[in-house]
C-alpha atoms as a PDB file:
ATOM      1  CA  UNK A   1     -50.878 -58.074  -3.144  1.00  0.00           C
ATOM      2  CA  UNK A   2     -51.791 -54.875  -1.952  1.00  0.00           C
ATOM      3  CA  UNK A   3     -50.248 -51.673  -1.480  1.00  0.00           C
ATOM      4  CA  UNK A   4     -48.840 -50.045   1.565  1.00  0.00           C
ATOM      5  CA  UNK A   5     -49.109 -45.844   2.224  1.00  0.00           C
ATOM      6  CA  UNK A   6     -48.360 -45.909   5.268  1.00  0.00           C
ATOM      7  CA  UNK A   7     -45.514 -46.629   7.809  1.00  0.00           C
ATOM      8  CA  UNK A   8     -46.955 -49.330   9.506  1.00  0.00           C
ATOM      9  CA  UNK A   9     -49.752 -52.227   9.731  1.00  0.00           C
ATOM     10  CA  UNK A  10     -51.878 -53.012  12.602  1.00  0.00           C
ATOM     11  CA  UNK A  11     -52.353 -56.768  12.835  1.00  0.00           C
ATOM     12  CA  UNK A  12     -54.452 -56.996  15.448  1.00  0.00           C
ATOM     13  CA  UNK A  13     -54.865 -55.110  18.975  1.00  0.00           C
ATOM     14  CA  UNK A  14     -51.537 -56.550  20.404  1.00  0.00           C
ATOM     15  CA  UNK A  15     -48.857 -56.076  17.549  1.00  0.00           C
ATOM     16  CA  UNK A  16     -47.734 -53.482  14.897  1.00  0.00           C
ATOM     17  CA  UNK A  17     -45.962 -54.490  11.832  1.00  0.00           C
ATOM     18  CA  UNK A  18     -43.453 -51.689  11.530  1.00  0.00           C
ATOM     19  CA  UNK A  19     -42.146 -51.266   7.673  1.00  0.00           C
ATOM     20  CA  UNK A  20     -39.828 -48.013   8.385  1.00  0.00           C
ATOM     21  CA  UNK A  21     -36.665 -49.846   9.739  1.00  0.00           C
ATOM     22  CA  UNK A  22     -35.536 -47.208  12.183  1.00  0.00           C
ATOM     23  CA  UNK A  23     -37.286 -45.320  14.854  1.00  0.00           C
ATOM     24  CA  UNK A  24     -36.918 -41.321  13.530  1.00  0.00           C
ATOM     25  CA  UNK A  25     -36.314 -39.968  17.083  1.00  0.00           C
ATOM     26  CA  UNK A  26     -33.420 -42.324  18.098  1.00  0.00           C
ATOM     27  CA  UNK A  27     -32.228 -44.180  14.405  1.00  0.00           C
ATOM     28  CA  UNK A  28     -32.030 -46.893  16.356  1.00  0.00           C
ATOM     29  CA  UNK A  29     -33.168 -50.157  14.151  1.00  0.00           C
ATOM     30  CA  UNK A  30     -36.754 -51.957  15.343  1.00  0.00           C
ATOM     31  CA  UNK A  31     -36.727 -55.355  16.347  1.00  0.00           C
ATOM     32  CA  UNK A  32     -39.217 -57.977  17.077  1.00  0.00           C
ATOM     33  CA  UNK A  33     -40.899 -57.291  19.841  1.00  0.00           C
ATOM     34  CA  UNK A  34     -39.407 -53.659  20.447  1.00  0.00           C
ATOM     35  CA  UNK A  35     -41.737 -51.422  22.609  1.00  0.00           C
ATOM     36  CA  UNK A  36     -43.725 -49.013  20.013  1.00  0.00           C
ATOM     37  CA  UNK A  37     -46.258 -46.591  20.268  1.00  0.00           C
ATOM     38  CA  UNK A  38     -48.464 -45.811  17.233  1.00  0.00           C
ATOM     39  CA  UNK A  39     -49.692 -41.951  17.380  1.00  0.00           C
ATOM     40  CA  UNK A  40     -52.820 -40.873  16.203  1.00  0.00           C
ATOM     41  CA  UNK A  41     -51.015 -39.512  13.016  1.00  0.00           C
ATOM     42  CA  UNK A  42     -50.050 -42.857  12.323  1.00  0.00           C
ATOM     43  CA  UNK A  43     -46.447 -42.954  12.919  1.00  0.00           C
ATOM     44  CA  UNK A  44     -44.400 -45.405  15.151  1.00  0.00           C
ATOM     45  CA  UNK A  45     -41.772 -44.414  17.384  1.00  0.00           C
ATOM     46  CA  UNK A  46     -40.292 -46.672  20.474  1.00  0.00           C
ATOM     47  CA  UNK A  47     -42.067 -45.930  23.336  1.00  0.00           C
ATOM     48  CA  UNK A  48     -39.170 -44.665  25.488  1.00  0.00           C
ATOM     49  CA  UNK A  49     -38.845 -41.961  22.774  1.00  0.00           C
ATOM     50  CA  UNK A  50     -41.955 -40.859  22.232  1.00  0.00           C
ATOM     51  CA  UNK A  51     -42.954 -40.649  25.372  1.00  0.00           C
ATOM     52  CA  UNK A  52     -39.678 -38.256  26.374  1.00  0.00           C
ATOM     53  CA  UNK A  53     -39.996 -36.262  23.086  1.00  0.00           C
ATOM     54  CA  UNK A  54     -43.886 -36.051  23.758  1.00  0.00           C
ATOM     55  CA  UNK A  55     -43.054 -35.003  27.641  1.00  0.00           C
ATOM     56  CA  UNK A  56     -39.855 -33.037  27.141  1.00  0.00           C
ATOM     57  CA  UNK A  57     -39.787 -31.405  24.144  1.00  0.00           C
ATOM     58  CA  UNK A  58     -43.050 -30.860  21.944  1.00  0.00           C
ATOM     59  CA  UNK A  59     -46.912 -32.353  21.658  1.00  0.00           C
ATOM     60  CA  UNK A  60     -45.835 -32.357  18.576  1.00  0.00           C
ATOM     61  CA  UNK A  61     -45.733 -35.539  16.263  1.00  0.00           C
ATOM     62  CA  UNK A  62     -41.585 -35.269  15.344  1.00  0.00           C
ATOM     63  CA  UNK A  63     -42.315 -36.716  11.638  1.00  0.00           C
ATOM     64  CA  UNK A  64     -45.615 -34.577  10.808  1.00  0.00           C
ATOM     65  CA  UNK A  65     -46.181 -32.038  13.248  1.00  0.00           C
ATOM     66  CA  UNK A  66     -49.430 -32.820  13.715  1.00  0.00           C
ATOM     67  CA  UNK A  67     -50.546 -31.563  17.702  1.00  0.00           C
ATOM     68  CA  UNK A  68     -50.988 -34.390  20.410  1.00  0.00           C
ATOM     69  CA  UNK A  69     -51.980 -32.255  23.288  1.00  0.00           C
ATOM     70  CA  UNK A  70     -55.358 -33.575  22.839  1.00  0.00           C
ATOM     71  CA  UNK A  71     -54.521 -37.408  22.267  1.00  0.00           C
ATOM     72  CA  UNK A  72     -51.540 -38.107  23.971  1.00  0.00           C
ATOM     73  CA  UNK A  73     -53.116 -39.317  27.165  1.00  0.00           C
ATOM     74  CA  UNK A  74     -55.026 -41.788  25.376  1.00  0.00           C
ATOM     75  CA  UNK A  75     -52.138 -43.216  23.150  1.00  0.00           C
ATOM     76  CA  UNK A  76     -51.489 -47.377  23.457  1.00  0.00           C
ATOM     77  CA  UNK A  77     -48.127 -48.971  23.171  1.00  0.00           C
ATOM     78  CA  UNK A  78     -47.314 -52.039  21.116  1.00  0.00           C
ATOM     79  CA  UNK A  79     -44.948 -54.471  20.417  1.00  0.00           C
ATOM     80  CA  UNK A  80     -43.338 -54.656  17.144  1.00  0.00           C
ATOM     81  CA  UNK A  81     -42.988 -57.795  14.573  1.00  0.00           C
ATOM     82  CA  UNK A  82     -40.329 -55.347  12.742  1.00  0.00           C
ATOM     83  CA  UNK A  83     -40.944 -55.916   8.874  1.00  0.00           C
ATOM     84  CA  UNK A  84     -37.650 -54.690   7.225  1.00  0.00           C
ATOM     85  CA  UNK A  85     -37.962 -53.908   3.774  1.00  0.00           C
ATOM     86  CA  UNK A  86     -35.039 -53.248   1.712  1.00  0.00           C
END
């Protein structure tokens, strides 16, 4: 088995296993198939609230700070298998 540091797991270029069980901007839960986008920091928020925190409020990641203004053109969007860990 091996361990996990981060808050998610690409599986391949279509889907993102999401192990954090909420999205940080909303607290809305994840669920299969849920709209994500993964930043360059490596968090995962739903797409719809990225993209207005990224647009409306900060280029700022909302989890690490780390600036976007750079990447956020280029970002991809996903959808989730939601892994909820307990």
């Amino acid at each position: 088995m091996r361990s996990r540091n981060k808050s998610k797991e690409k599986l391949d270029d279509d889907v993102v296993v999401v192990d954090v069980p909420t999205c940080a901007i909303c607290l809305e839960t994840y669920c299969d198939h849920s709209m994500v986008r993964m930043l360059t920091c490596s968090h995962v928020f739903h797409v719809d609230c990225i993209d207005q925190w990224l647009l409306q409020r900060s280029c700022r990641c909302p989890m690490c700070n780390s600036d976007l203004r750079d990447t956020v053109k280029l970002l991809p969007r996903y959808p989730s298998a939601a892994k909820l860990t307990k």
